[in-house]
N, C-alpha and C. Protein backbone atom coordinates (compact mmCIF):
# COMPACT_ATOMS: atom_id res chain seq x y z
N UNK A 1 0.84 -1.18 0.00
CA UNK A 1 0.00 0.00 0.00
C UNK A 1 0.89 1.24 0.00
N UNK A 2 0.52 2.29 -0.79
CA UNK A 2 1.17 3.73 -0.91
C UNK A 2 0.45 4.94 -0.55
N UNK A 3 1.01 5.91 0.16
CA UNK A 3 -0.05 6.72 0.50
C UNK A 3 -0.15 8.11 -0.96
N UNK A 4 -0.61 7.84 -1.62
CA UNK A 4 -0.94 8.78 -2.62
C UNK A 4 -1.32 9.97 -3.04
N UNK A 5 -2.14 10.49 -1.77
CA UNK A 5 -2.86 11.94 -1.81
C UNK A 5 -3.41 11.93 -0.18
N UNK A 6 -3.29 13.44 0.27
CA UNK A 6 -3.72 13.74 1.63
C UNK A 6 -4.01 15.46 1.21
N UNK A 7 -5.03 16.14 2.00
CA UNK A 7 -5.33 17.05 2.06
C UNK A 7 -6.25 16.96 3.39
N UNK A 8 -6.75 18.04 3.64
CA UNK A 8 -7.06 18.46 5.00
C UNK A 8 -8.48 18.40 4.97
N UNK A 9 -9.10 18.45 3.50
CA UNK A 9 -10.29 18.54 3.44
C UNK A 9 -11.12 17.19 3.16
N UNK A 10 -11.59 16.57 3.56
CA UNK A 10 -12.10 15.05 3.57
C UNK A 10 -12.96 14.91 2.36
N UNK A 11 -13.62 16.15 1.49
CA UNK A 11 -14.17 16.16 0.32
C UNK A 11 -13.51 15.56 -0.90
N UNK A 12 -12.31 16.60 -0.55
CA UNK A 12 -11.21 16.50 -1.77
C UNK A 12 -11.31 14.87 -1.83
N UNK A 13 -10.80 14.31 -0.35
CA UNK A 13 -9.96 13.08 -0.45
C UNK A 13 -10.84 11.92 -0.81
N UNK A 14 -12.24 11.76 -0.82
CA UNK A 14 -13.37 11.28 -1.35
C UNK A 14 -13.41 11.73 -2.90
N UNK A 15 -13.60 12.64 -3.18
CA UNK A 15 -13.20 12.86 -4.34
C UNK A 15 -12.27 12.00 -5.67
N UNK A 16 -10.95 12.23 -4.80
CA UNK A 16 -10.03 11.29 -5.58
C UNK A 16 -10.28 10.30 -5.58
N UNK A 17 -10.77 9.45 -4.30
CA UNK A 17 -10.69 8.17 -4.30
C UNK A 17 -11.88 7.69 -5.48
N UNK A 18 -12.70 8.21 -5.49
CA UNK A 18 -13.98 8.07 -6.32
C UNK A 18 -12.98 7.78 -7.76
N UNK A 19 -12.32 9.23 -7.85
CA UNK A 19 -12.15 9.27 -9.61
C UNK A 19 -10.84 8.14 -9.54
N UNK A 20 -9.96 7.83 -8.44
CA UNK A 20 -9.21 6.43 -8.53
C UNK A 20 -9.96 5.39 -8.90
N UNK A 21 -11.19 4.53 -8.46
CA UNK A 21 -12.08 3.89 -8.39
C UNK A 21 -12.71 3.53 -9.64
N UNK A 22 -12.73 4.56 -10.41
CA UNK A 22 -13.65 4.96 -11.78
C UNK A 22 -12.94 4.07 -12.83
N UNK A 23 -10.98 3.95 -12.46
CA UNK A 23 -10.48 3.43 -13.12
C UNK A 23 -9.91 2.19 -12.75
N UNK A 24 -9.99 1.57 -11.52
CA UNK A 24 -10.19 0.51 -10.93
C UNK A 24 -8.99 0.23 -10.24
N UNK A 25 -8.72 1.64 -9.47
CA UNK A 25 -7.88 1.49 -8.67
C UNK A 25 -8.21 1.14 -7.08
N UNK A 26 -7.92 0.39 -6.74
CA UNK A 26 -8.92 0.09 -5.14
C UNK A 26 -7.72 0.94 -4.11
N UNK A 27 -8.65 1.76 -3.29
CA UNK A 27 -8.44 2.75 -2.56
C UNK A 27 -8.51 2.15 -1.14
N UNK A 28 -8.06 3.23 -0.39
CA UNK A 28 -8.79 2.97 1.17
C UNK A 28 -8.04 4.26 1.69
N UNK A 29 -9.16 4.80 2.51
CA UNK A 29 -8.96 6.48 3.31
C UNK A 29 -8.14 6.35 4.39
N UNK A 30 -7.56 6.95 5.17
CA UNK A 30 -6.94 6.85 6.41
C UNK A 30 -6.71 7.84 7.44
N UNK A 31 -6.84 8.01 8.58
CA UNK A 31 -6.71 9.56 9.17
C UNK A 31 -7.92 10.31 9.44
N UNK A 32 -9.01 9.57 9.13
CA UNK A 32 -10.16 10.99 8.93
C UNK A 32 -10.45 10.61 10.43
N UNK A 33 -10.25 9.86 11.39
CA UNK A 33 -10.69 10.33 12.93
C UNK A 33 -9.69 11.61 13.36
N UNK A 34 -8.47 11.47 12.50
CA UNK A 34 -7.51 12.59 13.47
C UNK A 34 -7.92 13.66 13.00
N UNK A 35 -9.03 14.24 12.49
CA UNK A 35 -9.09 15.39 12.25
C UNK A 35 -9.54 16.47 12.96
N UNK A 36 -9.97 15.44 14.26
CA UNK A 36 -10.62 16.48 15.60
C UNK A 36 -9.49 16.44 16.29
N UNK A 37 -8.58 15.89 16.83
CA UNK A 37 -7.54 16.26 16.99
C UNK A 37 -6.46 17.77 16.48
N UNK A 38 -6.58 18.42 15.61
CA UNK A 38 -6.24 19.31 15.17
C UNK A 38 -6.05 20.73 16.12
N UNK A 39 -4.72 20.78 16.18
CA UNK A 39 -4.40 21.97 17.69
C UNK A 39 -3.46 21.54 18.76
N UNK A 40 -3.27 19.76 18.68
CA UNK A 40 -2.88 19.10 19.86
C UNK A 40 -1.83 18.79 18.98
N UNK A 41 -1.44 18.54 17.71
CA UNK A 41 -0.71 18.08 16.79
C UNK A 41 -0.39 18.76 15.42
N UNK A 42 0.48 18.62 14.92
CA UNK A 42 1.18 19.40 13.96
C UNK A 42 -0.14 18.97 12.87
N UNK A 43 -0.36 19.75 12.37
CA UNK A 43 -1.81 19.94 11.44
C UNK A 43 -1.54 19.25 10.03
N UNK A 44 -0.87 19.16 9.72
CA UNK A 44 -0.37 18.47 8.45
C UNK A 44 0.02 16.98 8.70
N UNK A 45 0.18 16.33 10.47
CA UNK A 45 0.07 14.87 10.40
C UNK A 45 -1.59 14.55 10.90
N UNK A 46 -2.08 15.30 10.53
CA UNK A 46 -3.54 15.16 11.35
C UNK A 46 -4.53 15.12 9.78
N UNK A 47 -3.78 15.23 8.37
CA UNK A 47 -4.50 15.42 7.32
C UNK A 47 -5.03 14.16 6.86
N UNK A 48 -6.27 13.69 6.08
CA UNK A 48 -6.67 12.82 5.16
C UNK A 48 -6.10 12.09 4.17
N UNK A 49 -5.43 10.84 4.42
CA UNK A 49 -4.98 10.41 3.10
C UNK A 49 -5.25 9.23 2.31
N UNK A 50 -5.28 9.09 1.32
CA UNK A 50 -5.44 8.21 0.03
C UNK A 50 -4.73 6.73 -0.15
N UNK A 51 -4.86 5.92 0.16
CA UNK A 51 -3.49 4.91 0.07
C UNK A 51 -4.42 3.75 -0.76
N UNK A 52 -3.40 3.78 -1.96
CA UNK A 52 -4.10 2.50 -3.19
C UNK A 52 -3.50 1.22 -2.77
N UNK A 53 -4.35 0.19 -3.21
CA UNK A 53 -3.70 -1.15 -2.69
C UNK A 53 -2.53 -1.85 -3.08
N UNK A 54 -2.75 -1.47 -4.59
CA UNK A 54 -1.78 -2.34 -5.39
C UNK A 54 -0.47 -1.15 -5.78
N UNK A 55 0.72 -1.24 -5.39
CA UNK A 55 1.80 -0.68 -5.45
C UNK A 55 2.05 -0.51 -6.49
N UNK A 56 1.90 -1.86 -7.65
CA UNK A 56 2.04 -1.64 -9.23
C UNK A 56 1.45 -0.82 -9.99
N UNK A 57 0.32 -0.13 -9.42
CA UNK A 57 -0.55 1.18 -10.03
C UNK A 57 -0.28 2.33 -9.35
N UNK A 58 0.63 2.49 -8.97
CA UNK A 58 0.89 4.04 -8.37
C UNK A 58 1.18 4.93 -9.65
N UNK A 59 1.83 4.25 -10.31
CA UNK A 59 2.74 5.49 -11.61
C UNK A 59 0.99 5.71 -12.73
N UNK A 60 0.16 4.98 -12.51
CA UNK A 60 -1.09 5.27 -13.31
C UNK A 60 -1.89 5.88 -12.35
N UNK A 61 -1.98 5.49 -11.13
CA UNK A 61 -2.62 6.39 -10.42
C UNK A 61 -2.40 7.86 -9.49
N UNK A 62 -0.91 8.40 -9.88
CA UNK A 62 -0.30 9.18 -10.06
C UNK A 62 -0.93 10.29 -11.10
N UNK A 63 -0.56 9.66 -12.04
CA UNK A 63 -0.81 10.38 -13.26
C UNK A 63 -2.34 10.84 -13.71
N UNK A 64 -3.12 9.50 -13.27
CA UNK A 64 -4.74 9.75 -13.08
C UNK A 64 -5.49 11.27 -12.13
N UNK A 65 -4.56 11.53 -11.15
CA UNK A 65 -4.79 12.44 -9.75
C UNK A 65 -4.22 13.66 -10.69
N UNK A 66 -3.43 13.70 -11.22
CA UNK A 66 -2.11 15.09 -11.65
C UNK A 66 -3.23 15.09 -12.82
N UNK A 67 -3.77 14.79 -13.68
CA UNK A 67 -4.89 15.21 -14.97
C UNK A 67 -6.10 15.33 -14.02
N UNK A 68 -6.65 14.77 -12.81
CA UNK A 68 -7.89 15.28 -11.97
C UNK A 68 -8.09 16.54 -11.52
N UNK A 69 -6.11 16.51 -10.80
CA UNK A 69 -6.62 18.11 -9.99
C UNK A 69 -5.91 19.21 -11.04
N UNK A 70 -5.76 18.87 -12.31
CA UNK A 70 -5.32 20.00 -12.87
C UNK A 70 -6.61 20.82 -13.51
N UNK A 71 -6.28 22.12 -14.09
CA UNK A 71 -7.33 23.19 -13.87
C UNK A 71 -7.64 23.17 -15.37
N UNK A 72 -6.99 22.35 -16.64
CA UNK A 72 -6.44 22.43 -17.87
C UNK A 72 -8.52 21.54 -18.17
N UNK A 73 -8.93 22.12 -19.42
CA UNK A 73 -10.35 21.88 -19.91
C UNK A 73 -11.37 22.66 -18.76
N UNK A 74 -11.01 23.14 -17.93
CA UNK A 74 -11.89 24.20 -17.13
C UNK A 74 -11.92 25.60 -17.34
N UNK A 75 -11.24 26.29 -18.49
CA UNK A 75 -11.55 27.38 -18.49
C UNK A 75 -11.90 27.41 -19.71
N UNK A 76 -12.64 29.29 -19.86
CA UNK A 76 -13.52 28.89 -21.21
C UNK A 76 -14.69 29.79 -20.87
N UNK A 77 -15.58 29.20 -21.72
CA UNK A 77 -16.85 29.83 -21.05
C UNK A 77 -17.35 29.07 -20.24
N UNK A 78 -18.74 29.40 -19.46
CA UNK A 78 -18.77 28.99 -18.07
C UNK A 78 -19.82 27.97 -18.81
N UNK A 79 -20.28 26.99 -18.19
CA UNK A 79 -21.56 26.02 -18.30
C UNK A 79 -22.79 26.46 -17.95
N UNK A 80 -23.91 26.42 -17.85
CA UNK A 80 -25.23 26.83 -17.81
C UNK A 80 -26.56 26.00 -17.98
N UNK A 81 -27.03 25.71 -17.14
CA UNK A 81 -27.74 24.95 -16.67
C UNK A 81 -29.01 25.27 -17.80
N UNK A 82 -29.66 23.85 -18.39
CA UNK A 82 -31.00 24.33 -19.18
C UNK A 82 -31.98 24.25 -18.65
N UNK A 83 -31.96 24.11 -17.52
CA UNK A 83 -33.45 23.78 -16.20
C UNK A 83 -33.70 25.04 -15.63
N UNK A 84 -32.54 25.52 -15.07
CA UNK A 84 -32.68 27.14 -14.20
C UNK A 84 -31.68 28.02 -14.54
N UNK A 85 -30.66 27.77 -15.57
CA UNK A 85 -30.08 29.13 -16.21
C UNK A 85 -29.16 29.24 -15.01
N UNK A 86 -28.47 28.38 -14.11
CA UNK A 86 -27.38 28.82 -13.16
C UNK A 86 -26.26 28.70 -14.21
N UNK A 87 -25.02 29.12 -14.00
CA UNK A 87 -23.57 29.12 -14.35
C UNK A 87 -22.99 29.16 -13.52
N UNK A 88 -22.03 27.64 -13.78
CA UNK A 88 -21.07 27.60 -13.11
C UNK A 88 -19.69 27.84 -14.14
């Protein structure tokens, strides 16, 4: 097991694991009790992290995360909803 991705925000780290998953990377979360802890401990070992099972998919599931959280096909014009006209 490798720990792959951690952030502070438990969304994010659901997030990834999802879009890991999508490509059949089997995941598992770790840390999300220490997050009430936060104040008693250095805040960055108290973060959310990602750890895939199979070691042999790190360099694809690497690369899968680095094209997820990049910002590249998000700009542009905005999207717009045909139900209620929101834009995001």
């Amino acid at each position: 097991m490798i720990n792959i991705y951690s952030h502070q925000n438990s969304t994010s780290v659901y997030l990834m694991k999802n879009v890991l998953e999508n490509f059949d990377i089997q995941c598992e979360i770790r840390n999300e009790a220490l997050a009430s802890v936060v104040g008693q401990y250095n805040p960055f070992n108290t973060w959310i992290e990602l750890w895939i099972m199979d070691d042999a998919k790190y360099d694809e599931a690497q690369k899968i995360l680095k094209e997820a959280l990049s910002d590249e096909g998000t700009k542009g014009e905005p999207w717009k909803c045909s139900k209620c006209g929101e834009e995001n």
